[in-house]
N, C-alpha and C. Protein backbone atom coordinates (compact mmCIF):
# COMPACT_ATOMS: atom_id res chain seq x y z
N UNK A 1 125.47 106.10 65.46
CA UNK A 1 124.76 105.04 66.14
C UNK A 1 125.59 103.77 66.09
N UNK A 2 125.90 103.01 67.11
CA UNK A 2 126.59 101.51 67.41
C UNK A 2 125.92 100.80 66.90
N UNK A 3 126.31 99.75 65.91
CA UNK A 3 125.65 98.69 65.51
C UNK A 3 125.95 97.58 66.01
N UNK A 4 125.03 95.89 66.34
CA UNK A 4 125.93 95.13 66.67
C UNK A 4 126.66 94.81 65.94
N UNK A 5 128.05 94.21 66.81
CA UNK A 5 129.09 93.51 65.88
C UNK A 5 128.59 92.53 65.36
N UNK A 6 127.72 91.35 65.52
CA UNK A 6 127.22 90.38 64.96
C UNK A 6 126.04 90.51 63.57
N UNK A 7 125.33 91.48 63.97
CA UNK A 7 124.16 91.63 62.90
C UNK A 7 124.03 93.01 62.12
N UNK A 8 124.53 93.69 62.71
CA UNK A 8 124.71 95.15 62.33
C UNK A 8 123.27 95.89 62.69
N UNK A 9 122.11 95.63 63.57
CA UNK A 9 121.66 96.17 63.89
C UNK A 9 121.75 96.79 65.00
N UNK A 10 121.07 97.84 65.43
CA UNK A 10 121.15 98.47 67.00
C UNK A 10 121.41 97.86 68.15
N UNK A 11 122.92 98.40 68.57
CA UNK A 11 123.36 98.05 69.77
C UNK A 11 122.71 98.31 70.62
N UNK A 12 121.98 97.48 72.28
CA UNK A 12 121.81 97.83 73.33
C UNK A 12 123.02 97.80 74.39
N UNK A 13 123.67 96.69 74.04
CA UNK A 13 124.41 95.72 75.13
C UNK A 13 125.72 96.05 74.77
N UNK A 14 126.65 96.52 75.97
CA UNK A 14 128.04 96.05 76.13
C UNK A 14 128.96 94.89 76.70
N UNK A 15 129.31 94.32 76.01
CA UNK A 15 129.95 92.97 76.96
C UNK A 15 131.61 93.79 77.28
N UNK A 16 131.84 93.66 78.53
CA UNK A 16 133.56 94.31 78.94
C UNK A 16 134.43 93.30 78.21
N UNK A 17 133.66 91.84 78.90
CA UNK A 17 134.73 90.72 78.54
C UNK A 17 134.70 90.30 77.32
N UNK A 18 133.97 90.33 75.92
CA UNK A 18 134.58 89.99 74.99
C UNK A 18 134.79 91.34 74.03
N UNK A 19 134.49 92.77 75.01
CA UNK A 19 134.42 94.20 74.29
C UNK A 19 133.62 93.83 73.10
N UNK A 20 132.50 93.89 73.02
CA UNK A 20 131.66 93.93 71.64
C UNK A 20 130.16 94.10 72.23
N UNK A 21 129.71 94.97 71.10
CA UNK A 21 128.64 95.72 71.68
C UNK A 21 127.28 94.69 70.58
N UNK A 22 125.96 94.74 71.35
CA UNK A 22 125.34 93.66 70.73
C UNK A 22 124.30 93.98 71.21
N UNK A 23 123.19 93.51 70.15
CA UNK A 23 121.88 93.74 70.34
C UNK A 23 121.00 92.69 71.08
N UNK A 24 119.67 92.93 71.18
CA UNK A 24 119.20 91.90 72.03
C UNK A 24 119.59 90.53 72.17
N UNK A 25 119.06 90.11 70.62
CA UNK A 25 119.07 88.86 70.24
C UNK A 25 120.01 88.17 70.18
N UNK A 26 121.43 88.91 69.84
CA UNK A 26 122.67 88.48 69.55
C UNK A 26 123.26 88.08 71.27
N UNK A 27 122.85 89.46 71.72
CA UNK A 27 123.47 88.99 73.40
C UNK A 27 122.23 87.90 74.55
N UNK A 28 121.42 88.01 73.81
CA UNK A 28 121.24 86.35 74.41
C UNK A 28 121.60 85.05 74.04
N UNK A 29 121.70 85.06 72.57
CA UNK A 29 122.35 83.91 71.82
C UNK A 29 123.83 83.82 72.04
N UNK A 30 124.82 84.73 72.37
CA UNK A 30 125.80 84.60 72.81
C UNK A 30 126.09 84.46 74.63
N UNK A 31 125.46 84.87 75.06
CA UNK A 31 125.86 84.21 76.39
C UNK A 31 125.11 83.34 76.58
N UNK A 32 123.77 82.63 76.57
CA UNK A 32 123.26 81.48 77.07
C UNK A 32 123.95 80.10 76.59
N UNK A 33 124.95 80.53 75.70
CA UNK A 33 125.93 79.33 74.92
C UNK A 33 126.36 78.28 76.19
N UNK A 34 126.88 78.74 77.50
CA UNK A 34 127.32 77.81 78.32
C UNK A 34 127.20 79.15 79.65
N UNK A 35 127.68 78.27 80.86
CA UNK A 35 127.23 78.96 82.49
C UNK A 35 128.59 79.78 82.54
N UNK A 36 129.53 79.71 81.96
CA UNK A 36 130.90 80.76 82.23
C UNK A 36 130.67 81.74 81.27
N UNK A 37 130.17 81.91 80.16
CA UNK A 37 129.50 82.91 78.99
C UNK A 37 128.54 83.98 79.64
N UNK A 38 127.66 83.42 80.46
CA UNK A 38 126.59 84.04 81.40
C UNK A 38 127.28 84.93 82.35
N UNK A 39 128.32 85.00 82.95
CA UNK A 39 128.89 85.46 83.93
C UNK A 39 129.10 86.49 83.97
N UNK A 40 129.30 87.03 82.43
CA UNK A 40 129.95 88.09 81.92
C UNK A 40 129.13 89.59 82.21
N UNK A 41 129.62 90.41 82.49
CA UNK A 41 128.93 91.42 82.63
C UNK A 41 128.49 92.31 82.12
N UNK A 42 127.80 92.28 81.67
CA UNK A 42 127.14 93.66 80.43
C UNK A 42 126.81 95.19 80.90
N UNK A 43 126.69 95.88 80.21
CA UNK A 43 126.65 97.32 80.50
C UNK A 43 125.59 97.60 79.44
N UNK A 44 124.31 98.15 80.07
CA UNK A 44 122.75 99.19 79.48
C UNK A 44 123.41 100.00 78.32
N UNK A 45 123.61 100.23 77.24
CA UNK A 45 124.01 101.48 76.65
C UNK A 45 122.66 102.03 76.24
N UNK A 46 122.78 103.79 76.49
CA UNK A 46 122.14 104.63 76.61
C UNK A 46 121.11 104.44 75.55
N UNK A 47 119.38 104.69 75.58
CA UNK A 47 118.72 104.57 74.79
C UNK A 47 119.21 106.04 73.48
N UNK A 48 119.50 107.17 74.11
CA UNK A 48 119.84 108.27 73.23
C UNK A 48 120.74 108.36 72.74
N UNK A 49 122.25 108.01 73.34
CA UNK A 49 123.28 108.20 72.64
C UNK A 49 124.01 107.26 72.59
N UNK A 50 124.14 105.80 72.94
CA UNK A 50 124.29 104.81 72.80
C UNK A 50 125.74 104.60 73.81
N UNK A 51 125.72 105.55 74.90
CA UNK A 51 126.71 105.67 75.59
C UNK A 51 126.53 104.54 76.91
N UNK A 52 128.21 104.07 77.49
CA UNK A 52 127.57 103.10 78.71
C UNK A 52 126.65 104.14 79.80
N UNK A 53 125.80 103.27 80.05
CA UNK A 53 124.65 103.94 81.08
C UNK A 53 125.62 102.76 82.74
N UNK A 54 125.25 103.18 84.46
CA UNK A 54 125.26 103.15 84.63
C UNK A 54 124.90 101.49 85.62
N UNK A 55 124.04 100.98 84.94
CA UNK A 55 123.29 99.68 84.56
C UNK A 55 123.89 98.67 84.23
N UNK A 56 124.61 97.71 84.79
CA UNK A 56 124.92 96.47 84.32
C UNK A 56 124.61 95.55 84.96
N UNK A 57 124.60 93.92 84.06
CA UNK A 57 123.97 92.57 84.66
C UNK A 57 124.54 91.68 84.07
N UNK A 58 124.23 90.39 84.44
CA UNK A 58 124.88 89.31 84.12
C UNK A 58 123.94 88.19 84.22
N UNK A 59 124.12 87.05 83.25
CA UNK A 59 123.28 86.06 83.12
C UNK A 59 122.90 85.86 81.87
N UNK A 60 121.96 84.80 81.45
CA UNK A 60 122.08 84.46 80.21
C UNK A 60 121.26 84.81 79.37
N UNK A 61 120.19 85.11 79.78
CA UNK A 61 119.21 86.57 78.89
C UNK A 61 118.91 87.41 80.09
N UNK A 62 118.84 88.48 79.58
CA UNK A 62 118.63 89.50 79.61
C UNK A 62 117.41 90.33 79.20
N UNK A 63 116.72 91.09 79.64
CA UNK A 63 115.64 91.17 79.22
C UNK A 63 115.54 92.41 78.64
N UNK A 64 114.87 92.80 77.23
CA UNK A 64 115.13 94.81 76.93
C UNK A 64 114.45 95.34 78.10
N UNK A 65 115.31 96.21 78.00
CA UNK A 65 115.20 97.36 79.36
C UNK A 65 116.17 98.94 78.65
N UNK A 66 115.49 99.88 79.12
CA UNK A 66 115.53 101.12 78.37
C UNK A 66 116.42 101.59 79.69
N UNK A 67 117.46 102.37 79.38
CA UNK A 67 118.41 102.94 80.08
C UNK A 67 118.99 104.66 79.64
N UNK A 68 119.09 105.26 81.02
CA UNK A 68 119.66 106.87 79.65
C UNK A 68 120.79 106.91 80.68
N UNK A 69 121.92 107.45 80.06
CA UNK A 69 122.81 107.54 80.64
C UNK A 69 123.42 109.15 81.64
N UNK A 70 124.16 109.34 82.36
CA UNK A 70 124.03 110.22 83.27
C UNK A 70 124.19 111.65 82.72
N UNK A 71 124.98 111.67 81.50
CA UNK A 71 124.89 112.93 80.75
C UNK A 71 123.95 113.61 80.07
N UNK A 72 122.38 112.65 79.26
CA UNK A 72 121.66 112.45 79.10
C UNK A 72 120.65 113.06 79.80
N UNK A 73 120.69 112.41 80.87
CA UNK A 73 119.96 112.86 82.49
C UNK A 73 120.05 114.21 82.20
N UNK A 74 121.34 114.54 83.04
CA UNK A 74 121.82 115.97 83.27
C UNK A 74 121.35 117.29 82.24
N UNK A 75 121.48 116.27 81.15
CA UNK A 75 121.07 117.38 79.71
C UNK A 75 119.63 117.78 79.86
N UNK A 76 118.65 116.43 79.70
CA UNK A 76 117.13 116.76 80.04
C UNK A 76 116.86 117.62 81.20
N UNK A 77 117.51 117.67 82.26
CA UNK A 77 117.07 118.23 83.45
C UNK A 77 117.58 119.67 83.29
N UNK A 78 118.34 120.07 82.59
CA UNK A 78 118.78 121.38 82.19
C UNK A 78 117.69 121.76 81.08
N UNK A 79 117.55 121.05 80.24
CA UNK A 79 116.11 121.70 79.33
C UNK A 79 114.46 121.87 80.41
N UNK A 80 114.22 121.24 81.00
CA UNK A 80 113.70 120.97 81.75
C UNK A 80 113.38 122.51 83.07
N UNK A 81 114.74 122.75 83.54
CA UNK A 81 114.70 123.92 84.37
C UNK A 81 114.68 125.26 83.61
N UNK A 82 115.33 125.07 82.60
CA UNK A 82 114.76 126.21 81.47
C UNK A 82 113.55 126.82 81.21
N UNK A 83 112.91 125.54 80.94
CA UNK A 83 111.34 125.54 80.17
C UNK A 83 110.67 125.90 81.20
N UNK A 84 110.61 125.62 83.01
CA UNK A 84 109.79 126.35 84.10
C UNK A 84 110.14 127.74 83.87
N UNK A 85 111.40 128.30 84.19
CA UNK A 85 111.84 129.46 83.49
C UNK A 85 111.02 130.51 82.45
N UNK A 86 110.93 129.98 81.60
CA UNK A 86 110.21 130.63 80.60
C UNK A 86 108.73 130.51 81.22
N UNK A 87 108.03 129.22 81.27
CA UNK A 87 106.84 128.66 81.76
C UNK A 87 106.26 129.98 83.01
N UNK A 88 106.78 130.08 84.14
CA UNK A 88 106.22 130.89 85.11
C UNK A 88 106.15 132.41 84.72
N UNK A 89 104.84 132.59 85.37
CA UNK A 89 104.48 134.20 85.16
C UNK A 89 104.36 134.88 86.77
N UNK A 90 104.68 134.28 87.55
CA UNK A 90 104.79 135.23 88.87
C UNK A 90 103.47 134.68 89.87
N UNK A 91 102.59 134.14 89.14
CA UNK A 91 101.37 133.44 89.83
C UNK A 91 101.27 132.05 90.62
N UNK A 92 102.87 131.61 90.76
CA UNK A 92 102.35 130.62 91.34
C UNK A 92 102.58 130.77 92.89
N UNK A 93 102.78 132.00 93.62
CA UNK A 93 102.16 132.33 95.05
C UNK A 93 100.83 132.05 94.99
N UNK A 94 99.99 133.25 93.90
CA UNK A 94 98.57 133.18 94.53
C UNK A 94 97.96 131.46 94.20
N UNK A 95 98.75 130.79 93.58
CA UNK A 95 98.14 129.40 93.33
C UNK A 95 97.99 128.80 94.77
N UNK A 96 99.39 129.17 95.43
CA UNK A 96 99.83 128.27 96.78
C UNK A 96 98.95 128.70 97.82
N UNK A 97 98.21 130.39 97.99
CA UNK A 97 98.08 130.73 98.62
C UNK A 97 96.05 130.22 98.54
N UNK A 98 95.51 130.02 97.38
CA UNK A 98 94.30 129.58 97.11
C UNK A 98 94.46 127.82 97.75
N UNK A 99 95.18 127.47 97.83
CA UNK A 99 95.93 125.86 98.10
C UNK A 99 95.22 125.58 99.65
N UNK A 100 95.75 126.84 100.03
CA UNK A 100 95.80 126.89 101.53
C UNK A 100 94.35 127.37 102.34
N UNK A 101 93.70 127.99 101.73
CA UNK A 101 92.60 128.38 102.26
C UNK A 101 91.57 127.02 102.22
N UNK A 102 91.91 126.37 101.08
CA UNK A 102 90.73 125.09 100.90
C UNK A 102 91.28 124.32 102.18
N UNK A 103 92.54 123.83 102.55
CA UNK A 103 92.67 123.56 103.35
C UNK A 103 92.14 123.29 104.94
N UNK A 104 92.11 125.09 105.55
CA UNK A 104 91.67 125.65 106.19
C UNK A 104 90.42 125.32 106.99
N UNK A 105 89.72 124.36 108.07
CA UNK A 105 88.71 124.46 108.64
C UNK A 105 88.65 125.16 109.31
N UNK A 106 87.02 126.22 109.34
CA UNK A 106 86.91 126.81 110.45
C UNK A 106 85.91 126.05 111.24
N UNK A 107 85.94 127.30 112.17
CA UNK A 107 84.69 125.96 113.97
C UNK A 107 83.38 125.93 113.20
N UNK A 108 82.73 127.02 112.22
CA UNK A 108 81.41 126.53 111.56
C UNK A 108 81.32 126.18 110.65
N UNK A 109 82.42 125.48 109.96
CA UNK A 109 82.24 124.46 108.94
C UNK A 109 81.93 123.12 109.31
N UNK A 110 81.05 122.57 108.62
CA UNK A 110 80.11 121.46 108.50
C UNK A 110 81.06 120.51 107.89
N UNK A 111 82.12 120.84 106.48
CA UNK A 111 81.89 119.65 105.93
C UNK A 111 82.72 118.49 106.69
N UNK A 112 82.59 117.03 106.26
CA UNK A 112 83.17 116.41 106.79
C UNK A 112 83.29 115.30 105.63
N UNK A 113 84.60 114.37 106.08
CA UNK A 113 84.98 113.71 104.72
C UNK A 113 83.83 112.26 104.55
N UNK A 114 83.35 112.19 103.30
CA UNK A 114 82.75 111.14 102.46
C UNK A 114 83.01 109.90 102.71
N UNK A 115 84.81 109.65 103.12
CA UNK A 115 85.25 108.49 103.07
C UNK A 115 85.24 108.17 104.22
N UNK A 116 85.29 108.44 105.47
CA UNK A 116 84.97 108.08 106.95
C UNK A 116 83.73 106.96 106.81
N UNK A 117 82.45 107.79 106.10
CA UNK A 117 81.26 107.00 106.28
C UNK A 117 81.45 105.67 105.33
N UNK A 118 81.75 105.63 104.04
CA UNK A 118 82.37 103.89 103.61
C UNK A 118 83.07 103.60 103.94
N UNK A 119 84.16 104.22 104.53
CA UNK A 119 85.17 102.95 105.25
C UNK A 119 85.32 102.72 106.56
N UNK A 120 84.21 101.34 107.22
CA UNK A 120 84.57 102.22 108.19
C UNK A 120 84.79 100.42 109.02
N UNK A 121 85.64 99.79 109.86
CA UNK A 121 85.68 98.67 110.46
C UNK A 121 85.24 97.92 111.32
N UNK A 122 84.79 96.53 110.70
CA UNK A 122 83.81 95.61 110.80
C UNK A 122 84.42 94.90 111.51
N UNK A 123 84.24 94.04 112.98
CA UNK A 123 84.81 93.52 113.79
C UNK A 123 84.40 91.70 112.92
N UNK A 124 85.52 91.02 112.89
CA UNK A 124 85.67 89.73 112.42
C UNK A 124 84.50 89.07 113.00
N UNK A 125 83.54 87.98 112.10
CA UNK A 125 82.75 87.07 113.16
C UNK A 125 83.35 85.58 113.17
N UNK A 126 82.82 85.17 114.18
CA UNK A 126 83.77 83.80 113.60
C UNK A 126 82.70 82.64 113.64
N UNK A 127 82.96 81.85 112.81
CA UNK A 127 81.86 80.95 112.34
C UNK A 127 81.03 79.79 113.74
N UNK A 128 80.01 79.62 113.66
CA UNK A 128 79.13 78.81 114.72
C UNK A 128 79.86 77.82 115.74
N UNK A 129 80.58 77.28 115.09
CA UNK A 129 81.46 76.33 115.71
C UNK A 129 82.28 76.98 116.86
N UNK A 130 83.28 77.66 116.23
CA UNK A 130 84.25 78.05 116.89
C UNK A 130 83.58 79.38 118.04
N UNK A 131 82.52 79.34 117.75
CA UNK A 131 81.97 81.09 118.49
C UNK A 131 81.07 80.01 119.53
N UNK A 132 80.83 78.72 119.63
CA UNK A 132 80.28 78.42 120.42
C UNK A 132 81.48 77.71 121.85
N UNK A 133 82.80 77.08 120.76
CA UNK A 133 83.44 76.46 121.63
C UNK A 133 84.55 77.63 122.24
N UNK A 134 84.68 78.88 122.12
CA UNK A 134 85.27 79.86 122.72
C UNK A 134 84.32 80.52 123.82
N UNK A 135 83.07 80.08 123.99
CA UNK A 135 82.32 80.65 125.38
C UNK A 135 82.16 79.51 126.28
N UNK A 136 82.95 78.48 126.28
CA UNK A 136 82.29 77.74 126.95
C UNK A 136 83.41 77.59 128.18
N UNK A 137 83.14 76.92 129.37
CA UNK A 137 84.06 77.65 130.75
C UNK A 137 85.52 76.78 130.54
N UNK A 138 86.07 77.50 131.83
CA UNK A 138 87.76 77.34 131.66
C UNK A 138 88.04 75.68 131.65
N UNK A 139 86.92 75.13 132.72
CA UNK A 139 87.20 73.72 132.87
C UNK A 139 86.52 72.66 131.91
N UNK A 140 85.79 73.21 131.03
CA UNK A 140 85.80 72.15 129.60
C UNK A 140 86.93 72.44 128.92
N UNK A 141 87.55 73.80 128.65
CA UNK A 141 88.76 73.53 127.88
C UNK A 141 89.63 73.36 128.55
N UNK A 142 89.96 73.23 130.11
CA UNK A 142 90.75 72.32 130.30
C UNK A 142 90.66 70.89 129.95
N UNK A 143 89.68 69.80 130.10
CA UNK A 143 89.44 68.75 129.86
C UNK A 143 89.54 68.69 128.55
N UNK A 144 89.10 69.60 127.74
CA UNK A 144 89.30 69.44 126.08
C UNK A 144 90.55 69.30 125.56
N UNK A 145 91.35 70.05 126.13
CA UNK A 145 93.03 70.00 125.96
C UNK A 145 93.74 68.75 126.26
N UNK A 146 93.02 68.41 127.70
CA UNK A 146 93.50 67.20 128.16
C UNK A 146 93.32 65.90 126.84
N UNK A 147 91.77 65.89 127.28
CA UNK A 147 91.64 64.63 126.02
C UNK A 147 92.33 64.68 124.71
N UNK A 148 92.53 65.69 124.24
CA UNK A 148 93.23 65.87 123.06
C UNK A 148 94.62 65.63 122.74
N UNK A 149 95.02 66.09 123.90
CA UNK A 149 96.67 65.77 123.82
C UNK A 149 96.86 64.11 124.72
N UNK A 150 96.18 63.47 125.21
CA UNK A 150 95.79 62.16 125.45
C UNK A 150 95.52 61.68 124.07
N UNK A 151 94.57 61.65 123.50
CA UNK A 151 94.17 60.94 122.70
C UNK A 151 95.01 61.55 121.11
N UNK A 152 96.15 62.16 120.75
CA UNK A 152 96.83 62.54 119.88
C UNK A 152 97.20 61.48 119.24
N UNK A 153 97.55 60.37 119.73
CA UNK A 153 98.34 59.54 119.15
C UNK A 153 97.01 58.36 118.37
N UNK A 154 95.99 58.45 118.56
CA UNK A 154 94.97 58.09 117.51
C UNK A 154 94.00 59.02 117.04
N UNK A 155 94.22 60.34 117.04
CA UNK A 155 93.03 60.99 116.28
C UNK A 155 94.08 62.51 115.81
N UNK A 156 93.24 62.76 114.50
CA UNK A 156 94.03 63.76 114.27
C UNK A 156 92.55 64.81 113.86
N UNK A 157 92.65 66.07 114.50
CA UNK A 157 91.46 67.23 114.11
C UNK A 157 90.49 66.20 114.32
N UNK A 158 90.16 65.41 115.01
CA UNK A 158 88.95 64.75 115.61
C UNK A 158 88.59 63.82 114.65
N UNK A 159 89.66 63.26 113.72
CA UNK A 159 89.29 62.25 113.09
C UNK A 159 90.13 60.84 113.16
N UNK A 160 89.46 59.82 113.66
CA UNK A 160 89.90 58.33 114.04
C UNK A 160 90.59 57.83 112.72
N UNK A 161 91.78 57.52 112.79
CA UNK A 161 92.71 56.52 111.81
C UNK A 161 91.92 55.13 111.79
N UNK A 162 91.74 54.56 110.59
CA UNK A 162 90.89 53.34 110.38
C UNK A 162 91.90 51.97 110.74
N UNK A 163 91.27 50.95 111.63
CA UNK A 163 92.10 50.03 112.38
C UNK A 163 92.92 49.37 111.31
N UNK A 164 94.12 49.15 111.16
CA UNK A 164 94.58 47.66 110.46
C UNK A 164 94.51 46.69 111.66
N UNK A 165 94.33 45.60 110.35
CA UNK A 165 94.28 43.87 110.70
C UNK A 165 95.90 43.73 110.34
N UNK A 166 96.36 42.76 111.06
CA UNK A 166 97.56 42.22 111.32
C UNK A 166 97.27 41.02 111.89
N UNK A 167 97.04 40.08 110.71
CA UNK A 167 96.62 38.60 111.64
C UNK A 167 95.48 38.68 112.76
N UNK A 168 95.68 38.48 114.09
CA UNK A 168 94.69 38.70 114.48
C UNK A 168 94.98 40.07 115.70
N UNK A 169 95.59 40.47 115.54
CA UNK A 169 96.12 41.54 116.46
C UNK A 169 95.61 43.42 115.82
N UNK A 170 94.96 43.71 116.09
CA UNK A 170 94.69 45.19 115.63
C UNK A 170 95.45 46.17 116.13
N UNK A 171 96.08 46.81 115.06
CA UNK A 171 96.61 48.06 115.62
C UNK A 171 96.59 49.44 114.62
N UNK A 172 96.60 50.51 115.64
CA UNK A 172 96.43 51.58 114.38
C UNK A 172 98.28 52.13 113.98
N UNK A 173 98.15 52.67 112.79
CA UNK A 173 99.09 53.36 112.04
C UNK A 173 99.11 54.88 111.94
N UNK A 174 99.93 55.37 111.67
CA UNK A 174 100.03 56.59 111.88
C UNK A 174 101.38 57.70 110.64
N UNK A 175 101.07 57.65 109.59
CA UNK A 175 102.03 58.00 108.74
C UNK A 175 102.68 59.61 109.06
N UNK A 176 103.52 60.08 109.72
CA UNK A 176 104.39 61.48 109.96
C UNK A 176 104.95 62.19 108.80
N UNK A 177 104.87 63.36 108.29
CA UNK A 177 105.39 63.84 107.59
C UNK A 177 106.07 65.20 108.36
């Protein structure tokens, strides 16, 4: 097992650029030191055999993250195809073939699915206001448009800017963002 070089506990981390292998704590305390320290690129070593995994990053922490490396992989997936191996007894046709019949509607089957009847879509309503001023004819909202884009430059969503005094001259303001 890799220990870090700094603490002697369990290596996660490979650094290429200063070659030294380092555990969490150590490889955040060593690269967050400055922004060219961060740069550096680290390499995942394998949670099982502490080998480089495929996985590398850069920056100034790093967060634990569990990595296996590709030999690792390969190994599990070979125990893995084994164990079906042993595992199967010749039955998993008639499994596939019971699969298929549930499947299967015929013309005098009844059932029908559960979830059709709760889910089923509700056309949007739209609130009093707006459901009254969308029926009303082409030539109020023409005139509505009109006045609106007329009167833009003192009302905003139908609300009047409050007059300033300027000596004796009134005028309104209008702040743009």
């Amino acid at each position: 097992m890799k220990k870090c070089e700094l603490c002697n506990s369990a290596a996660r981390m490979y650094c290429d650029s200063d070659q030294a292998s380092l555990c969490w704590d150590c490889d955040s305390r060593v690269h967050a030191a400055n922004f060219l320290v961060a740069k550096h690129t680290r390499t995942l070593l394998c949670h099982a055999c502490q080998s480089p995994t495929p996985w590398t990053g850069s920056g100034p922490r790093l967060g634990p993250t569990v990595s296996v490396c590709d030999a690792c992989v390969n190994r599990n997936d070979r125990n893995i195809d084994g164990d079906r191996d042993h595992l199967g007894d010749g039955d998993t046709e008639d499994e596939d073939e019971d699969d298929e019949d549930e499947d299967e509607e015929g013309p005098n089957d009844d059932h029908h699915d559960d979830d059709d009847d709760e889910n089923q879509v509700v056309p949007l309503s739209l609130p009093p206001s707006l459901a009254s001023s969308t029926s009303s004819s082409s030539s109020e909202d023409q005139s509505s448009s009109r006045t609106t884009v007329e009167d833009a430059r003192f009302s905003y969503n139908g609300m009047e800017r409050p007059e300033e005094k300027k000596g004796t001259q009134k005028t309104r303001s209008w702040t743009w963002r």
